[in-house]
N, C-alpha and C. Protein backbone atom coordinates (compact mmCIF):
# COMPACT_ATOMS: atom_id res chain seq x y z
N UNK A 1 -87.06 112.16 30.59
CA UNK A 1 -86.45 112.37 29.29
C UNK A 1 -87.51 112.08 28.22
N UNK A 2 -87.60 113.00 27.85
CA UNK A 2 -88.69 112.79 26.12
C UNK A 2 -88.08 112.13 25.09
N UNK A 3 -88.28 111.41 24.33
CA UNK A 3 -87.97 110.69 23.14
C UNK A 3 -88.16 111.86 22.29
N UNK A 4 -87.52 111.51 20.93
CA UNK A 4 -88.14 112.13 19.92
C UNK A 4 -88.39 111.06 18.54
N UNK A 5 -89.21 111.68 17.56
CA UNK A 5 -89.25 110.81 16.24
C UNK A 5 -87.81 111.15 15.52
N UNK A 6 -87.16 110.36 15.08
CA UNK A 6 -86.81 110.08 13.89
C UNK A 6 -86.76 109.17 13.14
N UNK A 7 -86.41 109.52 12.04
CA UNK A 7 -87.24 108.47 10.55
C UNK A 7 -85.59 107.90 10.81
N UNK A 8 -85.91 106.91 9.22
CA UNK A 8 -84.58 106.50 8.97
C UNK A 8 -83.27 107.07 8.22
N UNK A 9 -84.15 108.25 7.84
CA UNK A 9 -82.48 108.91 7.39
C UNK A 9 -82.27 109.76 8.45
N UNK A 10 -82.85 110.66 9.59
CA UNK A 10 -82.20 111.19 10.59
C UNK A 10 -81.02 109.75 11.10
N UNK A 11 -81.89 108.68 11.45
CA UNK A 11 -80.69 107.66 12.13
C UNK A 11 -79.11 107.55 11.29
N UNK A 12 -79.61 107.26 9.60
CA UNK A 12 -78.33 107.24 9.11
C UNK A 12 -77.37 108.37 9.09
N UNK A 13 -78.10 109.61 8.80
CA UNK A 13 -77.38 110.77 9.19
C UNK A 13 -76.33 111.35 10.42
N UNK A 14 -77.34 110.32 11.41
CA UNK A 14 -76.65 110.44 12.86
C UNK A 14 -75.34 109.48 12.79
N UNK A 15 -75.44 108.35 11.95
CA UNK A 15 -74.54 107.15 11.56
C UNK A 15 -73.29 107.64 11.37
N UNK A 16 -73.74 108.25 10.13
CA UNK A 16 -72.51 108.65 9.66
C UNK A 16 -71.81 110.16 10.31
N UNK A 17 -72.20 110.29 10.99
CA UNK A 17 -71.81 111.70 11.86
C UNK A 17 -71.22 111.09 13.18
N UNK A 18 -71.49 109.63 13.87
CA UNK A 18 -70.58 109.14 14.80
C UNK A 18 -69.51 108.19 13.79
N UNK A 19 -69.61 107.95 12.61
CA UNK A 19 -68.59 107.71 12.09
C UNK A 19 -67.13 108.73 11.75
N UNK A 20 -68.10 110.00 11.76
CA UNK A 20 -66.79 111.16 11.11
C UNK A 20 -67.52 112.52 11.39
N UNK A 21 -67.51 112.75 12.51
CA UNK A 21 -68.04 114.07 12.99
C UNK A 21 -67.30 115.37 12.01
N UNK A 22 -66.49 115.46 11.45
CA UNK A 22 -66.44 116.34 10.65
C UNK A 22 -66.98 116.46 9.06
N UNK A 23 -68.17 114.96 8.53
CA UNK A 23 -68.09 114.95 7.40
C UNK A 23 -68.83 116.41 7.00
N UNK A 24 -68.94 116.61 5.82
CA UNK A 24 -69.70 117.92 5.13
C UNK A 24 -70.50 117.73 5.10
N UNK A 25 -71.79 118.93 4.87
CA UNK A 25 -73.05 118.55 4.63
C UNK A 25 -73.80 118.35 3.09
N UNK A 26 -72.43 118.48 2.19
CA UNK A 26 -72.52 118.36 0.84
C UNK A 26 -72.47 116.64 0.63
N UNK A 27 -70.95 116.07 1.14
CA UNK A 27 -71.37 114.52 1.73
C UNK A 27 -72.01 113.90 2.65
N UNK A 28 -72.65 114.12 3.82
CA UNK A 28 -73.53 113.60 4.02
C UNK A 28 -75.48 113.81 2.95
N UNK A 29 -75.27 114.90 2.53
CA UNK A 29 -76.90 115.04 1.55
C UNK A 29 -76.28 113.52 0.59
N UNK A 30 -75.06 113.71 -0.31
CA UNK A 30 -74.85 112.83 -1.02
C UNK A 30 -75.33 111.36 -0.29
N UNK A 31 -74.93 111.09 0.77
CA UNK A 31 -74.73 109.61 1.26
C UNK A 31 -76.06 109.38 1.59
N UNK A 32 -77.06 110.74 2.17
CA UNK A 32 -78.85 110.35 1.89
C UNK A 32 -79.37 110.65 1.26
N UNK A 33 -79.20 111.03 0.20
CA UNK A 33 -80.06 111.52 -1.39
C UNK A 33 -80.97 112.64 -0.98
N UNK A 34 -80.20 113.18 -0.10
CA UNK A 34 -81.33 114.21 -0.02
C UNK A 34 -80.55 115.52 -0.26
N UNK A 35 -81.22 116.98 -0.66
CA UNK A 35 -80.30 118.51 -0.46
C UNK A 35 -79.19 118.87 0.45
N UNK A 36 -78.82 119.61 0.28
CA UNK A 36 -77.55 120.36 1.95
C UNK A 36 -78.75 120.77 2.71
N UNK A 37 -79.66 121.34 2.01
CA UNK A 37 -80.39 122.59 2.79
C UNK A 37 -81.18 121.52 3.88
N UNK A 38 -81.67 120.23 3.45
CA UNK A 38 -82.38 119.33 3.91
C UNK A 38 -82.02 118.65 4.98
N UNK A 39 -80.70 118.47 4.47
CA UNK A 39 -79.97 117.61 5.67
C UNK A 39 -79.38 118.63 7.13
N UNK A 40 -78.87 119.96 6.39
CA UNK A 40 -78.75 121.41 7.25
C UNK A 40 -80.12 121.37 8.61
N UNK A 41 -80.83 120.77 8.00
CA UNK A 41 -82.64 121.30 8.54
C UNK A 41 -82.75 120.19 9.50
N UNK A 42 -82.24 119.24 9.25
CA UNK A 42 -82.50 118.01 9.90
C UNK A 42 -81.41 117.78 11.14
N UNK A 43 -80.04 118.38 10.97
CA UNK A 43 -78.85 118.32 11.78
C UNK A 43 -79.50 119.56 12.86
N UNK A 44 -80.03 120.76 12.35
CA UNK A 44 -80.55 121.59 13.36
C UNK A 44 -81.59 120.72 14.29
N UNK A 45 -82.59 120.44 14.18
CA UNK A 45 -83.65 119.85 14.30
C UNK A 45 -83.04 118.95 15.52
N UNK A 46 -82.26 117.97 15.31
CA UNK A 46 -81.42 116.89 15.74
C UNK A 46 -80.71 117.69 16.58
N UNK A 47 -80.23 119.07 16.96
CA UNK A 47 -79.19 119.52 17.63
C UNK A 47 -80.38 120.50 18.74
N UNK A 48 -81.67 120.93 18.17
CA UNK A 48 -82.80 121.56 19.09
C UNK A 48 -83.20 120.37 20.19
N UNK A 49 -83.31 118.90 19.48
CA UNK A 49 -83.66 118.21 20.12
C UNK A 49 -82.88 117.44 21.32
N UNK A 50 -82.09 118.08 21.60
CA UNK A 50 -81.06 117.12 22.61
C UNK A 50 -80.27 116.01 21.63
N UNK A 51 -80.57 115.48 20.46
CA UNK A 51 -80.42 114.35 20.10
C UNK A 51 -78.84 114.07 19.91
N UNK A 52 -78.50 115.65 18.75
CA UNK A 52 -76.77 115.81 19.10
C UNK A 52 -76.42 116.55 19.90
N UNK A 53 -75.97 115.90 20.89
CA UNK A 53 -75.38 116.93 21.90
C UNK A 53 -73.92 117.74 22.16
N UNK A 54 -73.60 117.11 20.54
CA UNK A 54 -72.27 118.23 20.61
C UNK A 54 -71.35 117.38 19.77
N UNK A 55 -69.95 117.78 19.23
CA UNK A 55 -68.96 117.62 18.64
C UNK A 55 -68.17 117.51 19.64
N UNK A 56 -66.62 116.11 19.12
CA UNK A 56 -66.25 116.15 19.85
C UNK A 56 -64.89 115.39 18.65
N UNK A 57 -63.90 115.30 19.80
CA UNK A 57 -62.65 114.09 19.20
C UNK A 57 -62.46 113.57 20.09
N UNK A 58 -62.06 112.15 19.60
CA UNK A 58 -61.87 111.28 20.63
C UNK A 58 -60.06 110.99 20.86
N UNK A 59 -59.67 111.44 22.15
CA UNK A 59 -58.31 111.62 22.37
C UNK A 59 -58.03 110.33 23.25
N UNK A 60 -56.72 109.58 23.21
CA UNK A 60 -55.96 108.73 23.59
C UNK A 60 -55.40 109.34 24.69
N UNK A 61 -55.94 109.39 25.80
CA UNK A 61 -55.14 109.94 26.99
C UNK A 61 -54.20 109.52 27.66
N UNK A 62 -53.63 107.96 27.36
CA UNK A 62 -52.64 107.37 27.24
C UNK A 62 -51.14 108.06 26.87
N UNK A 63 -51.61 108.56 25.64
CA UNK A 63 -50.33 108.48 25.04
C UNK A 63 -50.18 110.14 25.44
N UNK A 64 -51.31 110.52 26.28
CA UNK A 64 -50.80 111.93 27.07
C UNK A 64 -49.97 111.78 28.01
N UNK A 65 -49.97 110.50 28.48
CA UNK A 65 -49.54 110.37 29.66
C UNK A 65 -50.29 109.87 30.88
N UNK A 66 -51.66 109.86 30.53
CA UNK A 66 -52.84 109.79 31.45
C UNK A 66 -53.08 107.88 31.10
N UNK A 67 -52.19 107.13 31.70
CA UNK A 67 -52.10 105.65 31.39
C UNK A 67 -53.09 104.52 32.25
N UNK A 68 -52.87 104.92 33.39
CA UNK A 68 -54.37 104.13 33.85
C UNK A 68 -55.30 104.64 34.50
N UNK A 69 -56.04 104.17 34.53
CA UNK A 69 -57.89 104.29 34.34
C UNK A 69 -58.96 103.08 35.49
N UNK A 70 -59.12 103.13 35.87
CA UNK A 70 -59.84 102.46 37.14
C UNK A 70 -61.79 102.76 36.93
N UNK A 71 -62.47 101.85 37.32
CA UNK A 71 -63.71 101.86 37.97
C UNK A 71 -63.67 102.25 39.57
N UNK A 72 -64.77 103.30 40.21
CA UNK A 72 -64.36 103.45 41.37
C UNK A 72 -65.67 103.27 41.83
N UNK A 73 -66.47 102.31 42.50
CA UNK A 73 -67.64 102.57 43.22
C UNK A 73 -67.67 103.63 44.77
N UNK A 74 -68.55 104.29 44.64
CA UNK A 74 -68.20 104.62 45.70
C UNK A 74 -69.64 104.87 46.41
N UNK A 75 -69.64 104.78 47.80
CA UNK A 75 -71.42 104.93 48.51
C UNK A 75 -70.71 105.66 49.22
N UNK A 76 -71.96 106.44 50.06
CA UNK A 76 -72.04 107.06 50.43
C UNK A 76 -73.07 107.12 51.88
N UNK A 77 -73.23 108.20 53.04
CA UNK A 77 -73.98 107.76 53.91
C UNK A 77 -75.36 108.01 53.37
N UNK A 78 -76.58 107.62 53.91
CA UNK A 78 -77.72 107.54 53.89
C UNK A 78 -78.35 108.95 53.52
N UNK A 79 -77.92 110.22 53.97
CA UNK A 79 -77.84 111.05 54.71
C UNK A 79 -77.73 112.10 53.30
N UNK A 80 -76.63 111.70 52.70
CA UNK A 80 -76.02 112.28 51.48
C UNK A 80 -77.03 112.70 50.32
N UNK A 81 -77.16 113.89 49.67
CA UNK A 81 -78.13 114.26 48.48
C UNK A 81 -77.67 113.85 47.49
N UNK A 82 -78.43 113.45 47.00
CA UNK A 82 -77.97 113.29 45.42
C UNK A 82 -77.19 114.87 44.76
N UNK A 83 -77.35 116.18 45.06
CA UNK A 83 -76.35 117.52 44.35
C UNK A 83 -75.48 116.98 45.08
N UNK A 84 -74.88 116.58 45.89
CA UNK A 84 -73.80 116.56 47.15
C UNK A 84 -72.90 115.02 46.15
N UNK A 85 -73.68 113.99 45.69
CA UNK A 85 -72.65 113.24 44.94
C UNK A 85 -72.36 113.76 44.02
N UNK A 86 -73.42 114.50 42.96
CA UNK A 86 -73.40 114.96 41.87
C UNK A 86 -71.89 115.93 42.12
N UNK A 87 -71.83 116.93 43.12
CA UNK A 87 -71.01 117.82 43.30
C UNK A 87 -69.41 117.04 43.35
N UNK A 88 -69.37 115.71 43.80
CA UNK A 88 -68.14 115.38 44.35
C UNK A 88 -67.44 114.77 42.43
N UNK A 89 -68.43 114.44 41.91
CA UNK A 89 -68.04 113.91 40.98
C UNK A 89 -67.65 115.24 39.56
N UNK A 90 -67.95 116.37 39.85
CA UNK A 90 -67.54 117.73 38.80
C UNK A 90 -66.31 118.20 39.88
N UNK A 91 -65.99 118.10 40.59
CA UNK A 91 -64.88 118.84 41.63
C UNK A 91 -63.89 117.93 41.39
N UNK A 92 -64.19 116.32 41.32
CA UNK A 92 -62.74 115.68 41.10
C UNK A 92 -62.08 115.87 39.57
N UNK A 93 -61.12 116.47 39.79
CA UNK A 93 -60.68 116.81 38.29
C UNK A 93 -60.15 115.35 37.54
N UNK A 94 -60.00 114.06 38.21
CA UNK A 94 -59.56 112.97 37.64
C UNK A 94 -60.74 112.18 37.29
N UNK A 95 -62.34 112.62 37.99
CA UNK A 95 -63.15 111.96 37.25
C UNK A 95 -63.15 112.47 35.74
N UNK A 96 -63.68 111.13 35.09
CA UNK A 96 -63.91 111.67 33.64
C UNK A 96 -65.11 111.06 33.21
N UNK A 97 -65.85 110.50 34.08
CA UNK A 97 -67.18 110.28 33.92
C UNK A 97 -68.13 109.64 35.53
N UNK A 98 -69.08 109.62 36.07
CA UNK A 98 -69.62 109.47 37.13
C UNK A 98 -71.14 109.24 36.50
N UNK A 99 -71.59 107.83 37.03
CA UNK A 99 -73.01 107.79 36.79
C UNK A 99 -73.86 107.53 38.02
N UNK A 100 -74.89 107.85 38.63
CA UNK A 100 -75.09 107.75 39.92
C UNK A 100 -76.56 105.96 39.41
N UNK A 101 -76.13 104.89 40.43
CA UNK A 101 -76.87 103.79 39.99
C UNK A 101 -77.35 103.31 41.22
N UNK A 102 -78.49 102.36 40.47
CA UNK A 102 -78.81 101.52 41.96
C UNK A 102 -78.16 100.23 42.11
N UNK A 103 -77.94 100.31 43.57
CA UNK A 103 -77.53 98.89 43.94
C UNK A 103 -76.56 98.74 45.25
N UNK A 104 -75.65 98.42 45.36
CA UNK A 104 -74.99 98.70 46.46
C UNK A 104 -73.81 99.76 46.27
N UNK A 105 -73.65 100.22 45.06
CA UNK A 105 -72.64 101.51 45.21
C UNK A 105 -73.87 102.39 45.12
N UNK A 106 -73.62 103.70 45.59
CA UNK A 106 -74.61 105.22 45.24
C UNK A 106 -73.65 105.78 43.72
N UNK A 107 -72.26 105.73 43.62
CA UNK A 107 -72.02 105.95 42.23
C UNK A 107 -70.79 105.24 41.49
N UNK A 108 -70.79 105.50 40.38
CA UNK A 108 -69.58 104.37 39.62
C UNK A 108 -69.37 105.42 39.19
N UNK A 109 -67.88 105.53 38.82
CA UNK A 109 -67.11 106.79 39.04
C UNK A 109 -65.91 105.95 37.40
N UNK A 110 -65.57 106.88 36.67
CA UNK A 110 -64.34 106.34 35.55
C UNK A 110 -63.33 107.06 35.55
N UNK A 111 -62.05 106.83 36.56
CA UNK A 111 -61.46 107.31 36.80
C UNK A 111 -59.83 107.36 36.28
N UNK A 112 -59.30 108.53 36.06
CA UNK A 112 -58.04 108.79 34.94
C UNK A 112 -56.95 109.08 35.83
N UNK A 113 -55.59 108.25 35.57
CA UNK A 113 -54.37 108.85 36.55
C UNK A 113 -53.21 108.51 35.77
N UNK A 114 -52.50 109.38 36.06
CA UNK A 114 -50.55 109.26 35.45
C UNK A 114 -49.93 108.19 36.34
N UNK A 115 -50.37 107.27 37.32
CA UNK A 115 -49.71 106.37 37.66
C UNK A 115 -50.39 105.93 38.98
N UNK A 116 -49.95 104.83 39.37
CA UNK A 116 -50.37 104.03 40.58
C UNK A 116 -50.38 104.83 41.85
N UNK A 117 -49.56 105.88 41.99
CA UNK A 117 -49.36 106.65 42.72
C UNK A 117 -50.32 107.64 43.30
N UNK A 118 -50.90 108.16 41.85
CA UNK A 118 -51.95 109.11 41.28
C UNK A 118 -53.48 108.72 41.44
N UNK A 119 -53.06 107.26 41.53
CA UNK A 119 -54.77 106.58 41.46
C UNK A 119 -54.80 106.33 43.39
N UNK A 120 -53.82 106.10 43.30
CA UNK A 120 -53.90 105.94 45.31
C UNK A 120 -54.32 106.92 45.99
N UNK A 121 -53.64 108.51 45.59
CA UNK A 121 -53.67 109.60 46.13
C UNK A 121 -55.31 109.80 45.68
N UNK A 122 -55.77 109.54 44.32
CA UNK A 122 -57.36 110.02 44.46
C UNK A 122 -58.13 108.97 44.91
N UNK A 123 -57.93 108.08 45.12
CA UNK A 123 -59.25 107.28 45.83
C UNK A 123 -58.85 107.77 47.55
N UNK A 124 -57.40 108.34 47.76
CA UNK A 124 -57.45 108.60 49.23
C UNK A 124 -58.17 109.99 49.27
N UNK A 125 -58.62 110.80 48.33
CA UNK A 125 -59.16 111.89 48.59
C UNK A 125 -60.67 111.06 48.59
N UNK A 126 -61.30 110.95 48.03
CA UNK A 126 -62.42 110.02 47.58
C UNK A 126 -62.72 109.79 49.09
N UNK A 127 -62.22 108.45 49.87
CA UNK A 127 -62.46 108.06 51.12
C UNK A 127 -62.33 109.31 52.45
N UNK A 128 -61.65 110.25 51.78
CA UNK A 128 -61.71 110.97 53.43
C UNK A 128 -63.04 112.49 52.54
N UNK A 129 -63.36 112.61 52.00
CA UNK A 129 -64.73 113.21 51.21
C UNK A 129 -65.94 113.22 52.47
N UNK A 130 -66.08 113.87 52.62
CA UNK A 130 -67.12 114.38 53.63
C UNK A 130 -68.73 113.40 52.71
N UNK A 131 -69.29 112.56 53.68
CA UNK A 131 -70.44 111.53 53.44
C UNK A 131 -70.26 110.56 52.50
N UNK A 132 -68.74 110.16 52.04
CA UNK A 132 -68.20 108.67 51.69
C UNK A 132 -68.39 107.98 52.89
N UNK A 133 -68.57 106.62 52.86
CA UNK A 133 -68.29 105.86 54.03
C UNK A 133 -67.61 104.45 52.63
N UNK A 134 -67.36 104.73 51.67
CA UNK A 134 -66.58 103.18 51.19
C UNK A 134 -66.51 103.18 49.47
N UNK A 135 -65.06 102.81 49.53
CA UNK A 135 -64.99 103.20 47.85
C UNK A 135 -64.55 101.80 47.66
N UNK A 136 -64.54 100.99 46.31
CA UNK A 136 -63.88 99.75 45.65
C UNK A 136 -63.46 100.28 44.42
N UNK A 137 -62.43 99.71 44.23
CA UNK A 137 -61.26 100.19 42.92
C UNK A 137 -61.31 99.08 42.35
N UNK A 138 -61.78 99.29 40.89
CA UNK A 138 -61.68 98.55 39.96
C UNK A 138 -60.48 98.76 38.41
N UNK A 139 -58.95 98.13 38.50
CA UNK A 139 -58.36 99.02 37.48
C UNK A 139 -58.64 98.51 36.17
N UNK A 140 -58.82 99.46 35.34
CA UNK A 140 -58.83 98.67 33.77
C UNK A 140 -57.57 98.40 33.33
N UNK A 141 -57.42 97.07 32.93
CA UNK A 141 -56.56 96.25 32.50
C UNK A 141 -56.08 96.89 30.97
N UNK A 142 -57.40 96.94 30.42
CA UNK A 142 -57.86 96.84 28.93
C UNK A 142 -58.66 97.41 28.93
N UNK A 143 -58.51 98.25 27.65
CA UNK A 143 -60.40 98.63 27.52
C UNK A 143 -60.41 98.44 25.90
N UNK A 144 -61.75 97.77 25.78
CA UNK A 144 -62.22 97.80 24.32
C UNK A 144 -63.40 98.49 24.04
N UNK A 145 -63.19 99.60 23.84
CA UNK A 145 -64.88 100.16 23.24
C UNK A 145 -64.89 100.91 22.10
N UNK A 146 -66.53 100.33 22.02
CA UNK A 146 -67.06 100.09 21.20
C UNK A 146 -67.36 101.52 20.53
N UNK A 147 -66.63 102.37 19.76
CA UNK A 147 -67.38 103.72 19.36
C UNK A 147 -68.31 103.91 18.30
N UNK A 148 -68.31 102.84 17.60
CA UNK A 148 -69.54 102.44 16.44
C UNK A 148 -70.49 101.54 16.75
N UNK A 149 -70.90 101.83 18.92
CA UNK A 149 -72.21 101.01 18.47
C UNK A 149 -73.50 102.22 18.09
N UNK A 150 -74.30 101.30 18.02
CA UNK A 150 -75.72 102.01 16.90
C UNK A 150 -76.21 101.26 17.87
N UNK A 151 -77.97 102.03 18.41
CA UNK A 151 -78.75 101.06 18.38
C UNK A 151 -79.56 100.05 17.47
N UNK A 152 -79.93 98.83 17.58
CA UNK A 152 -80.47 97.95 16.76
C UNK A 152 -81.57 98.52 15.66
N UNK A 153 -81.77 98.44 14.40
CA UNK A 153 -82.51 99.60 13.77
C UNK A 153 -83.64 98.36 13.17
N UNK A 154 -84.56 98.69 13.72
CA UNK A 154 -85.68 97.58 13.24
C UNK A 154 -85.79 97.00 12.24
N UNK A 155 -86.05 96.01 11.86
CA UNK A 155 -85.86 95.82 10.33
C UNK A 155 -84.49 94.64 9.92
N UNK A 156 -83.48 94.94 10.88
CA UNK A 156 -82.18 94.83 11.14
C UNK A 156 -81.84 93.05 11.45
């Protein structure tokens, strides 16, 4: 992964764009003293660079109905490719996020279900998965996150 430069008004720009992904680019120039056309130039720039990788809203899947949510480690045999976890984790339609780590799981899995029922039935798909050999279920109780963290901005 390449880094890129940005100064300190790309960061604030980015700030205030995980604060309110829909602000304008008439209010955000306002909030950095800089043009539309400038800040236009800089949001491209920022969007060539990988840096924004997209728009989004953040939905309560709860109150869809989608009420608990689990950690799922899961390994795998020796044997297993990394496309082959990668693959298991875009095919489960209840993952909603999968990061592949080191340590004694091969991946940590964030997993979404309409009920106890729902979370049983997918970790039982999970365990009978062709090159699983062992999953641990972790349910979230709670979750608190954090959608306004920033990294630390030097100076700071």
């Amino acid at each position: 992964m390449t880094t890129v430069d940005a100064d300190a008004t790309d960061v604030q720009i980015l700030s205030l764009l995980q604060d309110d992904g829909r602000m304008s680019i008439v209010d955000l120039a306002k909030a950095v003293a800089l043009s539309p056309t400038a800040v236009t130039r800089r949001i491209q720039r920022l969007e060539e660079q990988g840096v924004i990788r997209g728009y989004s809203a953040r939905v309560d899947y709860g109150r869809l109905g989608w009420e608990m949510a689990a950690f799922v480690e899961v390994r795998f045999t020796g044997t297993t490719s990394a496309d082959d976890m990668d693959r298991l984790a875009t095919t489960l339609p209840e993952a909603s996020a999968a990061y592949t780590t080191a340590g004694h799981q091969d991946v940590l899995m964030l997993v979404r279900a309409t009920s106890v029922g729902h979370l049983r039935d997918v970790i039982n798909r999970l365990r009978t998965t062709a090159g699983v050999i062992g999953t641990r279920t972790h349910v979230i109780l709670e979750a608190n996150e954090n959608d306004g963290w920033r990294p630390p901005v030097e100076g700071d």
